[in-house]
C-alpha atoms as a PDB file:
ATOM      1  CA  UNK A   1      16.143  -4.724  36.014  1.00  0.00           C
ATOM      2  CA  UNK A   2      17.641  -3.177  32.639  1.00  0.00           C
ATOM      3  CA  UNK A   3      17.132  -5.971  29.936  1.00  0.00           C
ATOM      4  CA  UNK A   4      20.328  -6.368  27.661  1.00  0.00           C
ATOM      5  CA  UNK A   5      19.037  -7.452  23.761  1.00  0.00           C
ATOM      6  CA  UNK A   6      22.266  -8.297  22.371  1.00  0.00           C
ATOM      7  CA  UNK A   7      24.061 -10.182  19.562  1.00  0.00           C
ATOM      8  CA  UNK A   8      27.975  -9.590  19.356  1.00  0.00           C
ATOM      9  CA  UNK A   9      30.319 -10.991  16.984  1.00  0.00           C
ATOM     10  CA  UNK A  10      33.887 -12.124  17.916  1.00  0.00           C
ATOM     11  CA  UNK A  11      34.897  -9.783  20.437  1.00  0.00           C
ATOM     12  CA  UNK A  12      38.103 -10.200  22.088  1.00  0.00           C
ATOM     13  CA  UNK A  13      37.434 -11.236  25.845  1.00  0.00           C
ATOM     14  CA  UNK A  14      38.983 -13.388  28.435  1.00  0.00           C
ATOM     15  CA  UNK A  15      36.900 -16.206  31.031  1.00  0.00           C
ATOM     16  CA  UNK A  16      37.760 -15.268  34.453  1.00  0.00           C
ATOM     17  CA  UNK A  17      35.615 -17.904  35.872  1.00  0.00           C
ATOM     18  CA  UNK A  18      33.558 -20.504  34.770  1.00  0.00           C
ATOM     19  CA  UNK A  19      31.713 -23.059  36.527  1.00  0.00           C
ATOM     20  CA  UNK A  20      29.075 -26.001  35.750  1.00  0.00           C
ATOM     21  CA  UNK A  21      25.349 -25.566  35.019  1.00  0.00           C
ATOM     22  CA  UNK A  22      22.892 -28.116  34.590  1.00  0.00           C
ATOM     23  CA  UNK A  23      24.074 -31.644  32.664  1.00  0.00           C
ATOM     24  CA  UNK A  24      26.122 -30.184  30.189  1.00  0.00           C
ATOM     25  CA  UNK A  25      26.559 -26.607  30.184  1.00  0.00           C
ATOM     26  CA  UNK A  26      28.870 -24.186  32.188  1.00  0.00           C
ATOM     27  CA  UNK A  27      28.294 -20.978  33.262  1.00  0.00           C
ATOM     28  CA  UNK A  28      31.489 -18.017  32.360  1.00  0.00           C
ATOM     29  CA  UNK A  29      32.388 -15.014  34.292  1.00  0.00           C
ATOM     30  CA  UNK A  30      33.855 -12.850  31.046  1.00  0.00           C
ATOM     31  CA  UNK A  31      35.944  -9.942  30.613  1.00  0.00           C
ATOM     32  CA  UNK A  32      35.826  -8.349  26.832  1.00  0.00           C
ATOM     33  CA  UNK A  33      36.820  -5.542  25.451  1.00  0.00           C
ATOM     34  CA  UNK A  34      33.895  -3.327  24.073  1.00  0.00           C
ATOM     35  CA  UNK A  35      31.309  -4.735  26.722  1.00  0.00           C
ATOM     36  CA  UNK A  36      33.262  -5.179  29.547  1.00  0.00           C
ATOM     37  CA  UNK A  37      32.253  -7.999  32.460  1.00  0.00           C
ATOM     38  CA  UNK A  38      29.410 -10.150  31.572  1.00  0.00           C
ATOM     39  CA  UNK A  39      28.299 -13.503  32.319  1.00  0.00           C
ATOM     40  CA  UNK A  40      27.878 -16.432  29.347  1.00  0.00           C
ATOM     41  CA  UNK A  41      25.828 -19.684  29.750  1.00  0.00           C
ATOM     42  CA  UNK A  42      27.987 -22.150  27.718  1.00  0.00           C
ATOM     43  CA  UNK A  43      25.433 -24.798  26.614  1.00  0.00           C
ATOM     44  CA  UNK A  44      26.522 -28.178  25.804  1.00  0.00           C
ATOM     45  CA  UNK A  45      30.020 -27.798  25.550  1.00  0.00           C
ATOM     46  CA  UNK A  46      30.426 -30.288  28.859  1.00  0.00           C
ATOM     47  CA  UNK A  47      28.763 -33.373  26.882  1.00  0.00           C
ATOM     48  CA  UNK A  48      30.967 -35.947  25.037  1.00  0.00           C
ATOM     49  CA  UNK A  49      31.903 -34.887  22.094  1.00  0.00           C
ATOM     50  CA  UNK A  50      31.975 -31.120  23.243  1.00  0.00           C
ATOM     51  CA  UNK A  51      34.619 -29.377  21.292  1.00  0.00           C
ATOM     52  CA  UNK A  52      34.558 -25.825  22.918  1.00  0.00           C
ATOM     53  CA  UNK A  53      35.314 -26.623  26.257  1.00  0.00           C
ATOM     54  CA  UNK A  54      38.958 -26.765  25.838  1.00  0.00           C
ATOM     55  CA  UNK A  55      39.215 -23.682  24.792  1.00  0.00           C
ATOM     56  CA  UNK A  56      37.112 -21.911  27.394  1.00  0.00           C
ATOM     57  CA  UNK A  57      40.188 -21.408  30.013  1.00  0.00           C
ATOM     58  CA  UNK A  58      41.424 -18.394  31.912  1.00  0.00           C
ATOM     59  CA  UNK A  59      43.736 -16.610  30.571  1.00  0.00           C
ATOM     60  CA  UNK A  60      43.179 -18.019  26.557  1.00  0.00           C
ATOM     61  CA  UNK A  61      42.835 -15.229  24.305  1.00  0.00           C
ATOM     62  CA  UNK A  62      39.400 -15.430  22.657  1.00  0.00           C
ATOM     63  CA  UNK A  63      37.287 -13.740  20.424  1.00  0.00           C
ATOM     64  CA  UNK A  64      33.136 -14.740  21.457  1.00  0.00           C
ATOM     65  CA  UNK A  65      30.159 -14.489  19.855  1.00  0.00           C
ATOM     66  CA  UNK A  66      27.362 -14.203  21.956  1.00  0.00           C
ATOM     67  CA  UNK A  67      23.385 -13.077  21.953  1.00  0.00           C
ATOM     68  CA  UNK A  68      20.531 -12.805  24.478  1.00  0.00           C
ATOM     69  CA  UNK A  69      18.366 -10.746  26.528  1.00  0.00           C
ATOM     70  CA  UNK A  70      19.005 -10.121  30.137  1.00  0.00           C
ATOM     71  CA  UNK A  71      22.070 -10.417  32.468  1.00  0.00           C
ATOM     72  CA  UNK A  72      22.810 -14.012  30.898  1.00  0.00           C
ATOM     73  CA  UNK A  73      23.309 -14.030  27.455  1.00  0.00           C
ATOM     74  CA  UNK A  74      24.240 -17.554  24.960  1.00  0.00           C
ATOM     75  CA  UNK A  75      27.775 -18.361  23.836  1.00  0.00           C
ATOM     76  CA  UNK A  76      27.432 -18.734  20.065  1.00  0.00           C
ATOM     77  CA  UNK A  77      31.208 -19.192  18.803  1.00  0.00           C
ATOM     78  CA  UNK A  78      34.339 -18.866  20.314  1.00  0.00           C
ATOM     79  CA  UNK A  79      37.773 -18.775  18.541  1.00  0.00           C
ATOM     80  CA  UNK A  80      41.261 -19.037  20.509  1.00  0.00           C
ATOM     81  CA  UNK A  81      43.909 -16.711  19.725  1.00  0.00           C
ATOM     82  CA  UNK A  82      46.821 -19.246  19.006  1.00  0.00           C
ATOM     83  CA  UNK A  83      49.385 -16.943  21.587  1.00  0.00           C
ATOM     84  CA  UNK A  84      47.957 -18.488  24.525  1.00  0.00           C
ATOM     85  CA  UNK A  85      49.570 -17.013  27.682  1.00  0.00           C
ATOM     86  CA  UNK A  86      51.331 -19.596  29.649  1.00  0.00           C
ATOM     87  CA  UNK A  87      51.169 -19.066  33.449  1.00  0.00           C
ATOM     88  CA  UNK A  88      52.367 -21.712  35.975  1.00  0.00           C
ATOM     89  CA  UNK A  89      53.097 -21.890  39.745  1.00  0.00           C
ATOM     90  CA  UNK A  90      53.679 -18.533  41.333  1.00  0.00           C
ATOM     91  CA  UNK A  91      52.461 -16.088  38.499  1.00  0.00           C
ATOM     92  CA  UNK A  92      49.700 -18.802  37.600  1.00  0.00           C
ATOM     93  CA  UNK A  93      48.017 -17.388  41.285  1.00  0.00           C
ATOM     94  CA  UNK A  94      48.990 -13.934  40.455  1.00  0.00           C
ATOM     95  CA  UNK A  95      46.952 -14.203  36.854  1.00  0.00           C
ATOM     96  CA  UNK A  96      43.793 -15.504  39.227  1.00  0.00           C
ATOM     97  CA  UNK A  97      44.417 -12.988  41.098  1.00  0.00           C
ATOM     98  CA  UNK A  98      44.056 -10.461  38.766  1.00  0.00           C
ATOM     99  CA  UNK A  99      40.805 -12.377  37.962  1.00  0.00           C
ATOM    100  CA  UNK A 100      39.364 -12.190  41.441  1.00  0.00           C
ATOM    101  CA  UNK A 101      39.950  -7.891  41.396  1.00  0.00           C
ATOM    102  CA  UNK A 102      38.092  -8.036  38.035  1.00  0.00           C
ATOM    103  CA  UNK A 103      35.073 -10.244  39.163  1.00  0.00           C
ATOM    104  CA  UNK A 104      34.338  -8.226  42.595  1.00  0.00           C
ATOM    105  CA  UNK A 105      35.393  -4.701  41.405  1.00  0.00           C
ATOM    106  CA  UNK A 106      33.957  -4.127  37.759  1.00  0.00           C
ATOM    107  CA  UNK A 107      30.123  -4.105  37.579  1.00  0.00           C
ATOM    108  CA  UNK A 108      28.491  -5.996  34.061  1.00  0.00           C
ATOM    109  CA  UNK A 109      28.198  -4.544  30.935  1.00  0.00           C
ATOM    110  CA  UNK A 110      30.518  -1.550  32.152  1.00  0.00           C
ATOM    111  CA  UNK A 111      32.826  -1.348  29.215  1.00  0.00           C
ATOM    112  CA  UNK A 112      36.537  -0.884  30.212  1.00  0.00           C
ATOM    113  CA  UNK A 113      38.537  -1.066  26.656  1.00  0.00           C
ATOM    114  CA  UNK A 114      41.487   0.522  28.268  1.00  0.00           C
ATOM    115  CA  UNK A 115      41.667  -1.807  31.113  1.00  0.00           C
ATOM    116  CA  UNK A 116      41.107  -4.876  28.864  1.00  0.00           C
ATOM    117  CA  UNK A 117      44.273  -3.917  26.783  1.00  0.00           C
ATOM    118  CA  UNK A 118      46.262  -3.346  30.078  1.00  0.00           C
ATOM    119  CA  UNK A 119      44.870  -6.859  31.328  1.00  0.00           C
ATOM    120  CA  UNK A 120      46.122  -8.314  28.132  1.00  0.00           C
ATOM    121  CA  UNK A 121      49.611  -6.513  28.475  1.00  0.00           C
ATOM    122  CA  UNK A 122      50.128  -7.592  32.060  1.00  0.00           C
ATOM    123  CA  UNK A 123      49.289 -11.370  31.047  1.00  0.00           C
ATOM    124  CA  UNK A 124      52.226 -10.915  28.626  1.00  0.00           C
ATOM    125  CA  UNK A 125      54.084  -9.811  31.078  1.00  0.00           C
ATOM    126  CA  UNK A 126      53.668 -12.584  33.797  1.00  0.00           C
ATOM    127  CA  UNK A 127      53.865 -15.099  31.387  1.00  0.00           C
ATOM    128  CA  UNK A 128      57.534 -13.946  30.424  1.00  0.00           C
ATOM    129  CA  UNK A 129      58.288 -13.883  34.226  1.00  0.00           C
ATOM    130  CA  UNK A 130      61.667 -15.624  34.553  1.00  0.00           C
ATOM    131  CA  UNK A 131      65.158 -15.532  35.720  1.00  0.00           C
ATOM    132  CA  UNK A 132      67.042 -14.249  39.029  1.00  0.00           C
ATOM    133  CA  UNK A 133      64.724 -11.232  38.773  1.00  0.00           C
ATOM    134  CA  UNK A 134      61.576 -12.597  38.683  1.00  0.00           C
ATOM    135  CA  UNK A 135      60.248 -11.659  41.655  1.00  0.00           C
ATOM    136  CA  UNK A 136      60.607  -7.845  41.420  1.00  0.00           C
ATOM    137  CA  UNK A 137      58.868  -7.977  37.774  1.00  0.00           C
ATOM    138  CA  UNK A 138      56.259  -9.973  38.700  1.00  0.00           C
ATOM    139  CA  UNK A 139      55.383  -7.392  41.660  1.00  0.00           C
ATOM    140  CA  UNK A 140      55.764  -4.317  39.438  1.00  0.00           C
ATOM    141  CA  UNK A 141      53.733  -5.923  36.984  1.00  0.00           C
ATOM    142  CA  UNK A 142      50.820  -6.484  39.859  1.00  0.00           C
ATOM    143  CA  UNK A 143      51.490  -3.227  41.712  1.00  0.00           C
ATOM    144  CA  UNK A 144      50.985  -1.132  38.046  1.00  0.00           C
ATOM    145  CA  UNK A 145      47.563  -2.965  37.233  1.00  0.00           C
ATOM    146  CA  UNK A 146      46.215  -2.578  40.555  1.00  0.00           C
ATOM    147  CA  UNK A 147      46.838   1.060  39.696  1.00  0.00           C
ATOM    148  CA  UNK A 148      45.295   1.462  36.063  1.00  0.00           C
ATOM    149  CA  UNK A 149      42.146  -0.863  38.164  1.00  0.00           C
ATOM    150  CA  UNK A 150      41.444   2.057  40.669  1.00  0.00           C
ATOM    151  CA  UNK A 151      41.541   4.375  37.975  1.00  0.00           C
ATOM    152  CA  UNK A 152      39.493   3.322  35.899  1.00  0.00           C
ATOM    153  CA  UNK A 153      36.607   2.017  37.808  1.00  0.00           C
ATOM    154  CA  UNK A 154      36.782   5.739  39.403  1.00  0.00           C
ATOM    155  CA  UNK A 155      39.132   5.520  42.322  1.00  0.00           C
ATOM    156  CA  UNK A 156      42.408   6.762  41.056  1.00  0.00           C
ATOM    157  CA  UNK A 157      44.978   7.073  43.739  1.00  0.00           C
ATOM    158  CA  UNK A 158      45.794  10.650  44.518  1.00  0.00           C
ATOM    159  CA  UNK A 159      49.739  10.362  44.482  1.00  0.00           C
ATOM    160  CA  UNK A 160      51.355  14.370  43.567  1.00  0.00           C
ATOM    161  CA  UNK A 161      49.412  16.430  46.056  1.00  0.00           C
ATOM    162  CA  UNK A 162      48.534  16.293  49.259  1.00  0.00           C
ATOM    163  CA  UNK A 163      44.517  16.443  49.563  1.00  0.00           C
ATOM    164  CA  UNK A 164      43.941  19.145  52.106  1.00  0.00           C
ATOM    165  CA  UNK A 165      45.796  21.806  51.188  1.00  0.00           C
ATOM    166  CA  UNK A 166      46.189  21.118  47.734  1.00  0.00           C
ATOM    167  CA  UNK A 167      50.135  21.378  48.124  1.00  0.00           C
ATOM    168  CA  UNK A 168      52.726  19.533  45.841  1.00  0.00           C
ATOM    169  CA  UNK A 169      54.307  15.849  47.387  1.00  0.00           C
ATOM    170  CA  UNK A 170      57.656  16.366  49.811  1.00  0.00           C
ATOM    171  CA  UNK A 171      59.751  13.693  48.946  1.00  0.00           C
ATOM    172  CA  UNK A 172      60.918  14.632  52.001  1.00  0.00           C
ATOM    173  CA  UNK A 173      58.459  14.334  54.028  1.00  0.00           C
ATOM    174  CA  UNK A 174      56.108  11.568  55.557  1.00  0.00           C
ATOM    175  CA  UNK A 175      52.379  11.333  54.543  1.00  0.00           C
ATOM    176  CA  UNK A 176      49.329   9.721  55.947  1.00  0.00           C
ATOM    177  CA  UNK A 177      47.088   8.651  53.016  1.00  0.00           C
ATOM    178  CA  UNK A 178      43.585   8.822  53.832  1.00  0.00           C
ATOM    179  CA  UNK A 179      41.386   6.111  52.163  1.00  0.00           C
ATOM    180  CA  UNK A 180      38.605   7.160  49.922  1.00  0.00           C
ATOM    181  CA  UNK A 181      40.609  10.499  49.968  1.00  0.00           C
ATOM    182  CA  UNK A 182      44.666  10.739  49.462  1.00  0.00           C
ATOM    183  CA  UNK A 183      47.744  11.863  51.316  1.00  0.00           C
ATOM    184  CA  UNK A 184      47.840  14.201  54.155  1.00  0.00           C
ATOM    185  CA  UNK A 185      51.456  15.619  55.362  1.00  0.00           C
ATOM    186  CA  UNK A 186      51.928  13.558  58.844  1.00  0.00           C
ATOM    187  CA  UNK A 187      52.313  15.668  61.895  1.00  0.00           C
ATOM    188  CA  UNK A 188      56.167  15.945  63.034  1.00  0.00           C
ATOM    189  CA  UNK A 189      57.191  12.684  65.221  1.00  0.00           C
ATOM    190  CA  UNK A 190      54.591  10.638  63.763  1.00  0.00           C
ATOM    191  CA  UNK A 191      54.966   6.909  64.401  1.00  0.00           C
ATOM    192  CA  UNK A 192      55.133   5.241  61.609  1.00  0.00           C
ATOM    193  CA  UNK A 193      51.764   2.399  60.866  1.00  0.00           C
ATOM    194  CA  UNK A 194      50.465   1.299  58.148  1.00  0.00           C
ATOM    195  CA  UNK A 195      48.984   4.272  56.349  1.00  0.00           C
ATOM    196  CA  UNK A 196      52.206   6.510  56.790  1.00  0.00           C
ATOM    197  CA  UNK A 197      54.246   6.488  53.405  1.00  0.00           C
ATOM    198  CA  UNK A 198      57.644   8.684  52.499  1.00  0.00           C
ATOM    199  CA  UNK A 199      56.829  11.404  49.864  1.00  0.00           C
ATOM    200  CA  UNK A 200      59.711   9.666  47.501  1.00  0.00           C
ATOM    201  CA  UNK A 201      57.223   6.230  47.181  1.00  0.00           C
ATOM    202  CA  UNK A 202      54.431   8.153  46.138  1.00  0.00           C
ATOM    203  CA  UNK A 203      55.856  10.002  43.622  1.00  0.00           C
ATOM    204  CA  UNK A 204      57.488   7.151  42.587  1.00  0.00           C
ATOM    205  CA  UNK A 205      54.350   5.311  42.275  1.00  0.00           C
ATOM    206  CA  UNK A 206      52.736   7.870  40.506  1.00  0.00           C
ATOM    207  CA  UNK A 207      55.726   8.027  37.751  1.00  0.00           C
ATOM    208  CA  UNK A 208      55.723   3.807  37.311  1.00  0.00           C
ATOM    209  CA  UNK A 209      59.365   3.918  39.042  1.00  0.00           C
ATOM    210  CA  UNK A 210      59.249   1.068  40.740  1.00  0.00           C
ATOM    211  CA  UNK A 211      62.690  -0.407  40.243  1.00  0.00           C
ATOM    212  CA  UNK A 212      63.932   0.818  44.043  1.00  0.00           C
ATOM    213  CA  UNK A 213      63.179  -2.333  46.911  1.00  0.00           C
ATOM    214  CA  UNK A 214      62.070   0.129  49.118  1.00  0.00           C
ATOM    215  CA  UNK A 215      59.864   2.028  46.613  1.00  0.00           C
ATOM    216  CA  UNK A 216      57.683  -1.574  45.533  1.00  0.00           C
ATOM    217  CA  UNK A 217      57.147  -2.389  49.206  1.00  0.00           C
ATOM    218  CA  UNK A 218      55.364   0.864  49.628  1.00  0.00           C
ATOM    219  CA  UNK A 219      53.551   0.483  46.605  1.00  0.00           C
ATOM    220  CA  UNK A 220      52.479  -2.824  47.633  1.00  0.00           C
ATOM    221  CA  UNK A 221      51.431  -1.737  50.817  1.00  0.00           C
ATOM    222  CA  UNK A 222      48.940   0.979  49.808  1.00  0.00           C
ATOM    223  CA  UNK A 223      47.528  -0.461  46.824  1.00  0.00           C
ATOM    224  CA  UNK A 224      46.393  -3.537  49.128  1.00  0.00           C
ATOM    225  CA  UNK A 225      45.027  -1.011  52.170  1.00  0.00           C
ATOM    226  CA  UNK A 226      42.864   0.780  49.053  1.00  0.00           C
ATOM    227  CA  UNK A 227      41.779  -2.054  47.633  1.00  0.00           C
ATOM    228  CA  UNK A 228      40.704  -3.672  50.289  1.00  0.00           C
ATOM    229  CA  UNK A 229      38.798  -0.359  51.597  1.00  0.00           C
ATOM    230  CA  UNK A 230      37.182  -0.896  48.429  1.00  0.00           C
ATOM    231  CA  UNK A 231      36.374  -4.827  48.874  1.00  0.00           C
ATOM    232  CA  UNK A 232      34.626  -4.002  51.556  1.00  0.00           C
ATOM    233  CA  UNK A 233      35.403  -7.594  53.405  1.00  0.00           C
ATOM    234  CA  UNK A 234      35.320  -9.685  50.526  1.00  0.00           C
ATOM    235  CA  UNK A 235      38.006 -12.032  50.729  1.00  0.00           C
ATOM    236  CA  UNK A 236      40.332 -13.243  47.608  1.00  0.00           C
ATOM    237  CA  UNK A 237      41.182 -16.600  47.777  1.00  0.00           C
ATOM    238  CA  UNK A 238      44.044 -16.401  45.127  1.00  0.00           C
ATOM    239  CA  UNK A 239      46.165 -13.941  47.858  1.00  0.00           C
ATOM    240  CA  UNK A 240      45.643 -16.194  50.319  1.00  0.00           C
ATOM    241  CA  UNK A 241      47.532 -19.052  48.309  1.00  0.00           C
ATOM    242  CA  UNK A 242      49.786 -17.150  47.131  1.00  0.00           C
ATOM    243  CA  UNK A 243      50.849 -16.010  51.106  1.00  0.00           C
ATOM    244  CA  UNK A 244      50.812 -19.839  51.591  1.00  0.00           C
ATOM    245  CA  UNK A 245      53.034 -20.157  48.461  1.00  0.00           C
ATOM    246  CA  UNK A 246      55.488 -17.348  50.351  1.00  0.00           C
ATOM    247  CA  UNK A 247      55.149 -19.400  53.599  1.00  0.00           C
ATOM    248  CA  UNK A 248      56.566 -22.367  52.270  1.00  0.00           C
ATOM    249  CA  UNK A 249      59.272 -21.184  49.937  1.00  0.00           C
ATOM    250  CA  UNK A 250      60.426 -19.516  53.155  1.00  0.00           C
ATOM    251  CA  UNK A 251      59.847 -22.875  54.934  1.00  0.00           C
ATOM    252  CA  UNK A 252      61.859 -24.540  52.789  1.00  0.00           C
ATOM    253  CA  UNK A 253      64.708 -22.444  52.523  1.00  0.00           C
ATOM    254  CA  UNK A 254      65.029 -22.272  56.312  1.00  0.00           C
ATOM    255  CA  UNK A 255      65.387 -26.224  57.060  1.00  0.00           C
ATOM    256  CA  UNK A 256      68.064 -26.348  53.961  1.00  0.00           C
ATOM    257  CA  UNK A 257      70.049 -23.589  55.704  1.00  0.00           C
END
């Protein structure tokens, strides 16, 4: 196993998971900019009196400090950037979500500096969620880093071509998008299913023009059939609250009608 001799200095980075280790420690699942997922034993900051513990949250801004060799290096400092993003209910489960993608997808100490700055931009975003449209901007704001994930960790959706004959996307016209691959132009009469999509959504898609209902549906739909090729069967737990979320909004709004 490659041995990891480091000592970093306040790098910006995010805890996507922590949980308790030993008497008064806790193990962190981090995301940082420069060195990208790595995981932080937190020693002591669980006893009384333990003043970093607080700060040690998803979705906190923080600059770490951190040495060690191996796959499990020592917190040393950690400073909170004071514009904290502030995620509740709904988008609260969408931010862990976000978190689940990064812990199963990205392997340790694979840097991702582009992806950490879109991470930090989409936090922004959900935390300014709000209004009558909230909904739709909370989806496009999912749907785009779902996109900039399979990119970067090498799986970039094919979206302005059609894969076998190397011929530019119909709006026109239906495609069948193979996973692991990209779109295919569907056969005439072909029933629609799940891994048919119109032309117009994939180009859309592929230009960030996602303000059409039909359009973000479609989007939705194919980046969860990709990522969940690429999951492989692990479950997120976050999506599954969230559905349960749905379930009883829609509960809810049926018995006052």
């Amino acid at each position: 196993m490659a041995q990891f001799n480091q000592k970093v200095v306040l790098e910006p980075a995010y805890v996507l998971h922590q949980r308790p280790y030993r008497d008064t420690s806790l193990l962190l699942e981090v995301f940082s900019s420069n060195h990208g997922r790595l995981g932080l034993v937190a020693r002591g900051v669980r006893a009384k009196g333990g003043q970093r513990r607080a700060l040690l949250q998803p979705f906190t801004p923080l600059s770490l400090s951190w040495s060690g060799r191996g796959e499990l290096a020592t917190l040393t400092d950690a400073e909170a950037d004071p514009a904290a993003h502030r995620l509740v209910g709904q988008v609260l489960l969408s931010g862990f979500y976000l978190n689940e993608l990064l812990l199963h997808l990205l392997h340790r100490h694979d840097p991702h500096p582009e992806l950490f700055a879109h991470y930090r931009y989409t936090l922004q975003q959900l935390s300014r969620v709000s209004g009558a449209d909230h909904e739709r901007r909370l989806q496009v704001s999912l749907r785009l880093f779902e996109k900039q994930l399979l990119q970067e960790i090498g799986y970039g959706l094919v979206l302005d071509y059609e894969v076998e004959q190397g011929e530019a996307i119909d709006p026109e016209r239906l495609y069948r998008f193979v996973l692991g691959q990209g779109p295919v132009a569907a056969r005439a009469g072909a029933e629609p299913g799940a891994l048919l999509f119109p032309g117009s959504s994939l180009l859309a898609l592929a230009a960030h023009r996602l303000d059409q209902p039909r359009v973000l549906k479609d989007a939705k739909r194919l980046t969860r059939l990709v990522l969940d090729h690429y999951l492989a069967g692990r479950k997120l737990h976050s999506r599954q609250l969230l559905l349960d979320l749905q379930r009883g909004a829609e509960a809810a709004a049926l018995n006052k009608s």
